[in-house]
Protein backbone atom coordinates (compact mmCIF):
# COMPACT_ATOMS: atom_id res chain seq x y z
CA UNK A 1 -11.59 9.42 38.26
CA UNK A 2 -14.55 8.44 36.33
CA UNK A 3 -14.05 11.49 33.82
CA UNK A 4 -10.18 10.18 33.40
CA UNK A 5 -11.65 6.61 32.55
CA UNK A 6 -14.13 8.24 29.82
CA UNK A 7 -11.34 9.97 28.33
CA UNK A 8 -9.09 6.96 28.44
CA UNK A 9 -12.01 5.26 27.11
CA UNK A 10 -12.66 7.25 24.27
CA UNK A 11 -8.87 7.79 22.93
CA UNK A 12 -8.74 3.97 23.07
CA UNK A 13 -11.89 3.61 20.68
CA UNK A 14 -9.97 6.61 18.49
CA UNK A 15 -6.75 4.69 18.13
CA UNK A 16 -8.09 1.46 17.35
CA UNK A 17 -10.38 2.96 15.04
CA UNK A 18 -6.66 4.47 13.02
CA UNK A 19 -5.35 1.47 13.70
CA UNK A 20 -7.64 -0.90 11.63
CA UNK A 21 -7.85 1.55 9.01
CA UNK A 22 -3.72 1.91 8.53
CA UNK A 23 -4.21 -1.86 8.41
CA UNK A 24 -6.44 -2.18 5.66
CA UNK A 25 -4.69 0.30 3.59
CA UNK A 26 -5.39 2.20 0.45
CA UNK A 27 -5.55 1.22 -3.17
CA UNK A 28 -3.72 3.13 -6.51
CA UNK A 29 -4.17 1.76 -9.56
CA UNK A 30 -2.93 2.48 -12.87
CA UNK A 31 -0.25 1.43 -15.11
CA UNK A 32 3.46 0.49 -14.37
CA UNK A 33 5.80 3.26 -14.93
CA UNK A 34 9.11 1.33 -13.89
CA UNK A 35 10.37 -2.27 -11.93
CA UNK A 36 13.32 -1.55 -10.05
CA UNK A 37 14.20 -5.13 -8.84
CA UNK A 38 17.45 -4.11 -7.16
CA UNK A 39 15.80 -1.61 -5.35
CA UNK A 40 12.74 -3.73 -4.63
CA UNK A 41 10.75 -0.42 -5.88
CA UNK A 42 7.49 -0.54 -8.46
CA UNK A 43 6.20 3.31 -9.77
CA UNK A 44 2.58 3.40 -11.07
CA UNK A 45 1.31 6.37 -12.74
CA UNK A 46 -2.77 6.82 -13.11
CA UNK A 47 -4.17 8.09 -16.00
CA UNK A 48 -4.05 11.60 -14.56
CA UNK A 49 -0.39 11.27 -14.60
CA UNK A 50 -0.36 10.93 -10.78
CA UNK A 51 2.50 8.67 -9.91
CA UNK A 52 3.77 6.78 -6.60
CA UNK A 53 6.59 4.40 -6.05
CA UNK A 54 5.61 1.99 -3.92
CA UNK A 55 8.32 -0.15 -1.64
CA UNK A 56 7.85 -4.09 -2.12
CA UNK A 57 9.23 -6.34 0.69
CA UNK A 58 8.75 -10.47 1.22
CA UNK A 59 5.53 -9.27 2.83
CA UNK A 60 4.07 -8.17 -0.59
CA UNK A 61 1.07 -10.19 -2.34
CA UNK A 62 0.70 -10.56 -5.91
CA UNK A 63 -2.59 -11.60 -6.99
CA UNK A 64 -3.31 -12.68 -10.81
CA UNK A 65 -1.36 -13.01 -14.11
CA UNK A 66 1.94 -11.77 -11.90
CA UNK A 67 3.42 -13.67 -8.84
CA UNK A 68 6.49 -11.61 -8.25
CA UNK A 69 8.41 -7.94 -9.08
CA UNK A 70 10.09 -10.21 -11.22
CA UNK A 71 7.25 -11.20 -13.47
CA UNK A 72 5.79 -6.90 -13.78
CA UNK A 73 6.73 -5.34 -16.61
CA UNK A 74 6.42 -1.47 -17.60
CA UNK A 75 2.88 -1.41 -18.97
CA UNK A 76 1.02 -4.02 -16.80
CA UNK A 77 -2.06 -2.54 -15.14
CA UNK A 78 -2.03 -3.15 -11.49
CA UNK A 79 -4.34 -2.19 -8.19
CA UNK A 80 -1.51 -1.59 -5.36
CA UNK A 81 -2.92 -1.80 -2.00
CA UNK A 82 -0.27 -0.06 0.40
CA UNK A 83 0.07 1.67 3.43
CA UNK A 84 2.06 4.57 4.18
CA UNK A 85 4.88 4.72 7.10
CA UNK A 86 8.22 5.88 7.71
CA UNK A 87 8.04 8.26 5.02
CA UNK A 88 7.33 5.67 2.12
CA UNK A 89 4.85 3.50 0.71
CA UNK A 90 4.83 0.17 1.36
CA UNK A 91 2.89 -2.37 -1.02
CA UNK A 92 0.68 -4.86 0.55
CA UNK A 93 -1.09 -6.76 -2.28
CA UNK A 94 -0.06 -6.07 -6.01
CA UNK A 95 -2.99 -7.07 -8.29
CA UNK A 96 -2.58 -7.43 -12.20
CA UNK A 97 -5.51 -7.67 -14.46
């Protein structure tokens, strides 16, 4: 029993660990490729010509100059913190400089 609780013990401590890192996300930043409003989609391309399109919900932040999808515009540089699920990329905070 006492191995079984260790174990238990440990995977618990490994999934929270996942956990609070899926939470905080990750960052991409670059410059704004497209704003698909309709589609509530934004696609950021880095300088190395990397690109992701990143889903935007009523959860999304925006942080500076831009308060919406609506106010983006192809060009804006942006920081997108997201975090990846379901197959997509969702966008947490939206930051323009």
């Amino acid at each position: 029993m006492t191995t079984l609780r260790m174990v238990l013990a440990v995977l618990l401590a490994l999934s929270l660990t996942a956990a609070s890192r899926a939470l905080a996300g990750e960052q991409f930043a670059g410059e704004v490729l497209k704003v698909d409003v309709a589609a509530n989609k934004l696609t950021v391309k880095k300088a190395d010509g990397n690109r992701f399109t990143f889903a935007v919900d009523g959860k999304t932040a925006f942080t500076g100059n831009r308060k919406s999808l609506n106010d983006l515009a192809k060009g804006d540089q942006v920081t997108v913190e997201f975090q990846t699920g379901g197959g997509r990329y969702t966008a947490l905070r939206v930051s323009t400089q």
